[in-house]
Protein backbone atom coordinates (compact mmCIF):
# COMPACT_ATOMS: atom_id res chain seq x y z
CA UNK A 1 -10.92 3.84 -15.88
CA UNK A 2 -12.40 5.07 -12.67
CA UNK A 3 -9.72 7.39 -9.93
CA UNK A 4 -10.12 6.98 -6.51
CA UNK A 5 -8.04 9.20 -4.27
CA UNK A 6 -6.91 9.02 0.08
CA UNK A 7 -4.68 9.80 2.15
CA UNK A 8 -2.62 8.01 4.75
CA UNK A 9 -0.32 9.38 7.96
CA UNK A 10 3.31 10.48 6.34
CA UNK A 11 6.57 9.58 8.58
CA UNK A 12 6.97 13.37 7.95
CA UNK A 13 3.64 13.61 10.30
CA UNK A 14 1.96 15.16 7.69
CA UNK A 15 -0.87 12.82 5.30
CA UNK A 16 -0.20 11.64 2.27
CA UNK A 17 -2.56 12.46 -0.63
CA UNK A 18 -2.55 9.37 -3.43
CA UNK A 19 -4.75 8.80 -6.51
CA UNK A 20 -5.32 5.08 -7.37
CA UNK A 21 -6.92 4.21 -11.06
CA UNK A 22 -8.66 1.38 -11.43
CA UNK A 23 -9.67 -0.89 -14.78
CA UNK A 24 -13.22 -1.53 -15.93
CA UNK A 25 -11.62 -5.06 -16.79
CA UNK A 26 -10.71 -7.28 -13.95
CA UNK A 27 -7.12 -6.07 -12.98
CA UNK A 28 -4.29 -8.17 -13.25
CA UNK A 29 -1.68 -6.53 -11.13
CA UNK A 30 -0.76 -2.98 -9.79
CA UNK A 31 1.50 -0.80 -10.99
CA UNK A 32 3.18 1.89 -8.03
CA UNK A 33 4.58 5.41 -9.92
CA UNK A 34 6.71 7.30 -7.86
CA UNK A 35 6.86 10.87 -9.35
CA UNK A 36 10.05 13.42 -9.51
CA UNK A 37 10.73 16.21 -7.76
CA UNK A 38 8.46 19.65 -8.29
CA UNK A 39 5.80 17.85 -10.15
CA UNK A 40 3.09 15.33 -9.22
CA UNK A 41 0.50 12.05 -9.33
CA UNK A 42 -2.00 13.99 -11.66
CA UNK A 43 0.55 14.38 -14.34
CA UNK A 44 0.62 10.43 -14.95
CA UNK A 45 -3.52 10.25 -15.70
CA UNK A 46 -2.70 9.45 -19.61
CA UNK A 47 -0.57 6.99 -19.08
CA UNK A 48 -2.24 5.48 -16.29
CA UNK A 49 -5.47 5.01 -18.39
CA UNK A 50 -3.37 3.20 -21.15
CA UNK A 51 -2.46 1.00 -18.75
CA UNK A 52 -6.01 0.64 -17.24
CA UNK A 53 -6.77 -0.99 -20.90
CA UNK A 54 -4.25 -3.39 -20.18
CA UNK A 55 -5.49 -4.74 -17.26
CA UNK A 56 -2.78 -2.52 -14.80
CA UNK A 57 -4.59 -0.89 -11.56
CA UNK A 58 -2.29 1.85 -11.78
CA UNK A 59 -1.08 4.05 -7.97
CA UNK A 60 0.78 6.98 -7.42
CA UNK A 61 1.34 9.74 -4.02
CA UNK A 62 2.12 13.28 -4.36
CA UNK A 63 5.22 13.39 -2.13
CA UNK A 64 5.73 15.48 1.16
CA UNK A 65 6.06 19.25 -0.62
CA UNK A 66 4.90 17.86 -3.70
CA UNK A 67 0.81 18.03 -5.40
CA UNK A 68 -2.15 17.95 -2.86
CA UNK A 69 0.04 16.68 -0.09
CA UNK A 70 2.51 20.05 -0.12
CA UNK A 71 -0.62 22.66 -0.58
CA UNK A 72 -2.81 20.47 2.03
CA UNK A 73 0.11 21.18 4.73
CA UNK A 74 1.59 24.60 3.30
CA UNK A 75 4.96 23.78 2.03
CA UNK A 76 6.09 22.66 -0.84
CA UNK A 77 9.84 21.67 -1.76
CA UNK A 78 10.24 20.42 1.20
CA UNK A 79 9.81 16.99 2.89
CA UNK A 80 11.01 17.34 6.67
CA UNK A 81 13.10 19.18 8.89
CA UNK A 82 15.46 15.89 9.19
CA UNK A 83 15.87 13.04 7.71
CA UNK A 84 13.74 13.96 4.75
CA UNK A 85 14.82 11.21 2.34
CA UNK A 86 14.34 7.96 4.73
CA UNK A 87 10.53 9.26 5.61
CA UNK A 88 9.64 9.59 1.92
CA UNK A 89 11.19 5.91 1.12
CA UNK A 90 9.13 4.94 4.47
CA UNK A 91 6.01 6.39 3.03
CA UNK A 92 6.44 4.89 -0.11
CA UNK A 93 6.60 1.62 1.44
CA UNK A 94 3.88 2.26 3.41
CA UNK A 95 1.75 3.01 -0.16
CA UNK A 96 3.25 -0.06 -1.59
CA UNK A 97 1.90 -2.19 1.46
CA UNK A 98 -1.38 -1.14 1.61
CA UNK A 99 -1.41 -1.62 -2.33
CA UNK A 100 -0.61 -5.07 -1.63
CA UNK A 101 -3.35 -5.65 1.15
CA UNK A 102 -6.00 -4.01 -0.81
CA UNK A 103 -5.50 -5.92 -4.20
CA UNK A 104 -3.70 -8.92 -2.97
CA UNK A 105 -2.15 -8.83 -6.55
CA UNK A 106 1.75 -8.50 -7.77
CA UNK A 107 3.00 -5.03 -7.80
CA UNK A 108 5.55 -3.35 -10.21
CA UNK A 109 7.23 0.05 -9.69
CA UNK A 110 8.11 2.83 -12.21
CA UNK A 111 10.36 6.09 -10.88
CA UNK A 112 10.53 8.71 -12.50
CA UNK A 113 13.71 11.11 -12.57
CA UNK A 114 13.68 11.78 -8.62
CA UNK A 115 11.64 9.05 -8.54
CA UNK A 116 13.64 6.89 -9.92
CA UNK A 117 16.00 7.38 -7.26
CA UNK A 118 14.00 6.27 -4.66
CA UNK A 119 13.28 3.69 -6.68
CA UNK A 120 16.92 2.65 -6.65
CA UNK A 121 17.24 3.02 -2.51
CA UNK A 122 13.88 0.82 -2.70
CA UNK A 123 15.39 -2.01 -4.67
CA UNK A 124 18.61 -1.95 -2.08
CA UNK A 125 16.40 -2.07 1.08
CA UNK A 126 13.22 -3.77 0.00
CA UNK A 127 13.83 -5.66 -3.39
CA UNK A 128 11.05 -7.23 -2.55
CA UNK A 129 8.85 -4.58 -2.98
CA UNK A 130 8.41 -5.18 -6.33
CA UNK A 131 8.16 -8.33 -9.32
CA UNK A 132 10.01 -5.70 -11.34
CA UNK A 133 11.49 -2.06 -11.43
CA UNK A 134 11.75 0.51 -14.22
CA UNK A 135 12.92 3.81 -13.80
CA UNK A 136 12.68 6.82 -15.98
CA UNK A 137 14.76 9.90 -16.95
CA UNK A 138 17.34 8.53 -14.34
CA UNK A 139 21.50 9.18 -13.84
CA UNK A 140 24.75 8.68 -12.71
CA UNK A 141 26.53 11.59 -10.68
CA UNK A 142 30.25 11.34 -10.32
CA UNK A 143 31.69 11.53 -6.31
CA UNK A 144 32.70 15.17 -6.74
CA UNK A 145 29.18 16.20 -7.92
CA UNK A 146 27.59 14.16 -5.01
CA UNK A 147 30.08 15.21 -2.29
CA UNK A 148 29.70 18.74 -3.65
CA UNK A 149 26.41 19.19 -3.76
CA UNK A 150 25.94 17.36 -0.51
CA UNK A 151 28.25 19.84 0.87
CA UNK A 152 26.47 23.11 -0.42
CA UNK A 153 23.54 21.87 0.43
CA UNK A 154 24.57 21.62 4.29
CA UNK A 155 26.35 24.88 3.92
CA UNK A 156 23.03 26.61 2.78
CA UNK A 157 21.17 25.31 5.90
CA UNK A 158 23.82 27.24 7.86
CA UNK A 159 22.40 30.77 6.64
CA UNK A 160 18.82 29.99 5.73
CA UNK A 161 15.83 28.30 7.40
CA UNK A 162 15.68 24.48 6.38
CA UNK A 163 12.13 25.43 4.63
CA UNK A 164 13.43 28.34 2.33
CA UNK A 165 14.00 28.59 -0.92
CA UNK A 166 17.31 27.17 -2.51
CA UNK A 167 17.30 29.56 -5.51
CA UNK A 168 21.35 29.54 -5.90
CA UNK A 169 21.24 25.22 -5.35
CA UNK A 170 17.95 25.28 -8.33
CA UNK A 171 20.25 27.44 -10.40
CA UNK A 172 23.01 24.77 -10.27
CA UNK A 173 20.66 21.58 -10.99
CA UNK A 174 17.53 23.34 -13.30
CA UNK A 175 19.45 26.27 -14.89
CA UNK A 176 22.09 23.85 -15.89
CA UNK A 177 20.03 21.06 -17.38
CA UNK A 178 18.74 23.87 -19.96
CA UNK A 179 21.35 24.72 -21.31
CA UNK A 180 21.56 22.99 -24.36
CA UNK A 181 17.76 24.29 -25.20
CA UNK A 182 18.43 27.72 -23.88
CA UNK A 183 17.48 29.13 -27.48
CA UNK A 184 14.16 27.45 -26.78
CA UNK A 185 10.98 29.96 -25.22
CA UNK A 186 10.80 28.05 -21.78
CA UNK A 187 13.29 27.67 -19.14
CA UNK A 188 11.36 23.74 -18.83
CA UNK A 189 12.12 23.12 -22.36
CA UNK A 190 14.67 20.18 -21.19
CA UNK A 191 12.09 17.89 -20.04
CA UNK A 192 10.02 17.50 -23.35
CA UNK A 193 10.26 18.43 -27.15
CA UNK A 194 6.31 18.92 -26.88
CA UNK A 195 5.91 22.43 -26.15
CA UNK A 196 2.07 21.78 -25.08
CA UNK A 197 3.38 20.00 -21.98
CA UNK A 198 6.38 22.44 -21.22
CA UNK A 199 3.41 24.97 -21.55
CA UNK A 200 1.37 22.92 -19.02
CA UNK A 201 4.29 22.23 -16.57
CA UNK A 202 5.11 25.62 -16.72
CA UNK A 203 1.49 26.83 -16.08
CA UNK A 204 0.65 24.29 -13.17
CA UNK A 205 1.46 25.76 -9.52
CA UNK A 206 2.48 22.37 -8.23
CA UNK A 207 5.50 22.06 -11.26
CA UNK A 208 8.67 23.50 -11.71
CA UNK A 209 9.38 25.23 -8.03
CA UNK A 210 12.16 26.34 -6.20
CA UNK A 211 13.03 23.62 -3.68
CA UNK A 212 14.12 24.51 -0.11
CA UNK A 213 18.11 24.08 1.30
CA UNK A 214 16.61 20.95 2.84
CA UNK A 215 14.73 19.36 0.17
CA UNK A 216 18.67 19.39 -2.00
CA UNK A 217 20.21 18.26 1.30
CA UNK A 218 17.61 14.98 1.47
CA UNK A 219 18.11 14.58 -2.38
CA UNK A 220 22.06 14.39 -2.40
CA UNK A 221 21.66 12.47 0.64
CA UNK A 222 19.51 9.55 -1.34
CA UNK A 223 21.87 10.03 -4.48
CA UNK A 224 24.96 9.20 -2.23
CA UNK A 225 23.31 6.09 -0.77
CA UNK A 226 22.44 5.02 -4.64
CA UNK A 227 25.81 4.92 -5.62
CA UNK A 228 27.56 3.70 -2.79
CA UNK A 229 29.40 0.07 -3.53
CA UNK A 230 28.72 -1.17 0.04
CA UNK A 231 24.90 -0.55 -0.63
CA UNK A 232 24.68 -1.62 -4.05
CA UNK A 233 26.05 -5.32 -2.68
CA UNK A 234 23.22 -5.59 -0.70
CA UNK A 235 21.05 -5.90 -4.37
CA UNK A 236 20.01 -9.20 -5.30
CA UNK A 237 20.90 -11.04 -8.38
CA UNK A 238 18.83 -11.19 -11.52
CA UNK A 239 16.40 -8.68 -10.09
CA UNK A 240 14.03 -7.60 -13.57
CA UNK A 241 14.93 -3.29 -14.43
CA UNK A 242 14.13 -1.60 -17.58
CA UNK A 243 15.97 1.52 -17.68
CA UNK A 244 14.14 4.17 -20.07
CA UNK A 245 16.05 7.51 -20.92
CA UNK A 246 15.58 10.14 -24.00
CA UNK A 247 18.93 10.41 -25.92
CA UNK A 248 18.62 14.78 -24.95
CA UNK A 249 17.54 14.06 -21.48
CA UNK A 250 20.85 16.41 -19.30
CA UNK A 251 18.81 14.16 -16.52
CA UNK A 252 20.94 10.99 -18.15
CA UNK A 253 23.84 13.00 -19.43
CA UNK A 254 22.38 12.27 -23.06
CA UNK A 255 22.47 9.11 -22.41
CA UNK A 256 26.22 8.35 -21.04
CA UNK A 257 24.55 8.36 -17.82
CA UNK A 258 22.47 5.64 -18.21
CA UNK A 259 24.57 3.18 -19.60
CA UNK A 260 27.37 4.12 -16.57
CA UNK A 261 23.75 3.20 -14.59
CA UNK A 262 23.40 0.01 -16.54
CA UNK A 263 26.85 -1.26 -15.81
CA UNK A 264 27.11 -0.16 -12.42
CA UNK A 265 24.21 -2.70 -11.53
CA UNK A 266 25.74 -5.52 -14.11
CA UNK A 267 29.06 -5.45 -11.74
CA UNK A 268 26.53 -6.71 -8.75
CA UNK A 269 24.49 -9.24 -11.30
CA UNK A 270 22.06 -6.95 -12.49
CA UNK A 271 21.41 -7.53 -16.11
CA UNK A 272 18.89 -4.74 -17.01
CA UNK A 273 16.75 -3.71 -20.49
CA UNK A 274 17.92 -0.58 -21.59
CA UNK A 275 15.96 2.43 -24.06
CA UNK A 276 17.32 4.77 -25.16
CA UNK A 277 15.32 6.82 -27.10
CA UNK A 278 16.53 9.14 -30.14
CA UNK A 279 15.00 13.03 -29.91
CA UNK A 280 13.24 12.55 -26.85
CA UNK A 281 14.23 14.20 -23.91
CA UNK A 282 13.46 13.70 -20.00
CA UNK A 283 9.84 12.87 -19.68
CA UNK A 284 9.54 10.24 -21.68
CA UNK A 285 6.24 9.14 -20.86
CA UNK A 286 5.04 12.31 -21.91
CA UNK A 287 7.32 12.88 -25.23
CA UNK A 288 5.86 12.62 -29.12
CA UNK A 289 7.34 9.11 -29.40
CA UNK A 290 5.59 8.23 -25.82
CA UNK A 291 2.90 5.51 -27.42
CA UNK A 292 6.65 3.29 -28.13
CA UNK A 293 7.66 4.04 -25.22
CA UNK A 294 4.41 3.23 -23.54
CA UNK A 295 4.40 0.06 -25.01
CA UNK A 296 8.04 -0.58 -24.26
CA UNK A 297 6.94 -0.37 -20.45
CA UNK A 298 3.62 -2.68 -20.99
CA UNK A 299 5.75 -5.29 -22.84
CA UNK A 300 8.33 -5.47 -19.99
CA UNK A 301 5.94 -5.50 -17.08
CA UNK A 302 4.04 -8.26 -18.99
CA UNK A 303 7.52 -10.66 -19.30
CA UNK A 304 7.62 -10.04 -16.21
């Protein structure tokens, strides 16, 4: 496979930095990644060059505060000042539209963690912005944890400047999904089993940061609108998700969270293919077991 890499003007007013790899073989659709929070685009390269082999053009941005776009414009856990959240799912649609004009193929969309919930808000404002959705290392929060953490998040923006660092707010959402591995040498052992990529994560400058009071405040703010019943109406029937979780991702609530996921969207005719893996945690993609899992994701997008 070959990378090419832009940028294009971010509703944040910043630019958007992307990577796009493109097949030696001639491409038969295009496949959109939208990365979690405090990591970014490079960390998909492996699996976008398995799905090069297959024919996928694979695309992916590093987010406002997140990768080459956050160092290119000096911040980084941070997407805007207001309104964070709706500017990120604008420039994500932006991305997916200029994916479409440039390749004038179909285009499927993988989230990951974070990700994945903009993938969700995606699906309930522009379903058709995809021929099929899957999304990785996702959850369910219950209304106290989204009203709560909506709420400290405000509170926090009463004391501190909207750009700094929300160490007490990582504390509650990081610290606490590492618990169960806490006897484990890495405070990022929850998102993979493979030490060698908790090593890199924890190495690379662009993974594992403290996000500002802002950043949480857009994040609770998209994780209120994903679980909302009056928004979740708006989905249309039948729409194609795989949902693809490790059994000892905290992400999914070891997998409780993702089936509450699952039959949220089959009360609003949402019938979607679920994995959960056994001994895998919340990357996925990146786990020991990841060539299944890879595979798992090929075989869907191609049935679909």
């Amino acid at each position: 496979m070959t990378e090419h890499q832009g940028r294009f003007p971010s509703a944040t007013g910043q630019h958007v930095f992307y990577r796009v790899w493109m097949p030696e073989s001639e491409p038969k659709a295009v496949l959109q990644i939208i990365h979690g929070m405090a990591e970014h685009s490079a960390r998909y390269a492996s699996f976008a060059e398995y799905m090069c082999k297959h024919g996928f053009i694979v695309a992916a941005n590093d987010h406002p505060g997140h990768g080459v776009t956050g160092s290119e414009a000096g911040k980084t856990g941070y997407f805007d000042e207001k309104n964070g959240w709706n500017k990120v799912c604008q420039d994500l649609k932006r991305f997916n539209e200029q994916l479409r004009e440039t390749h004038k193929l179909p285009v499927f969309i993988l989230g990951h963690s974070m990700g994945s919930f903009f993938a969700r808000c995606l699906m309930i404002r522009y379903p058709k912005m995809a021929k099929a959705w899957v999304l990785s290392g996702t959850g369910n929060f219950t209304l106290a944890e989204r009203v709560g953490g909506f709420a400290l998040a405000n509170l926090s923006l009463f004391f501190k400047d909207p750009e700094q660092k929300a160490g007490f707010l990582h504390k509650l959402s990081f610290g606490a999904y590492n618990k169960k591995f806490k006897d484990e040498d890495s405070e990022f052992a929850w998102i993979c089993s493979d030490k060698s990529v908790v090593g890199a994560y924890t190495k690379d400058p662009w993974c594992g940061f403290v996000a500002s009071g802002a950043f949480y405040r857009d994040l609770l703010y998209g994780i209120n609108i994903i679980h909302k019943t009056k928004e979740l109406r708006k989905l249309p029937p039948k729409l194609p998700v795989l949902l693809i979780s490790g059994k000892d991702d905290p992400v999914g609530n070891y997998g409780i969270g993702v089936k509450k996921v699952k039959r949220r969207f089959e009360k609003f005719g949402i019938y979607p293919d679920l994995m959960i893996y056994p001994d895998l945690r919340h990357e996925v993609l990146n786990e020991k077991g990841k060539a299944l899992v890879w595979r798992d994701v090929l075989d869907f997008l191609e049935r679909n």
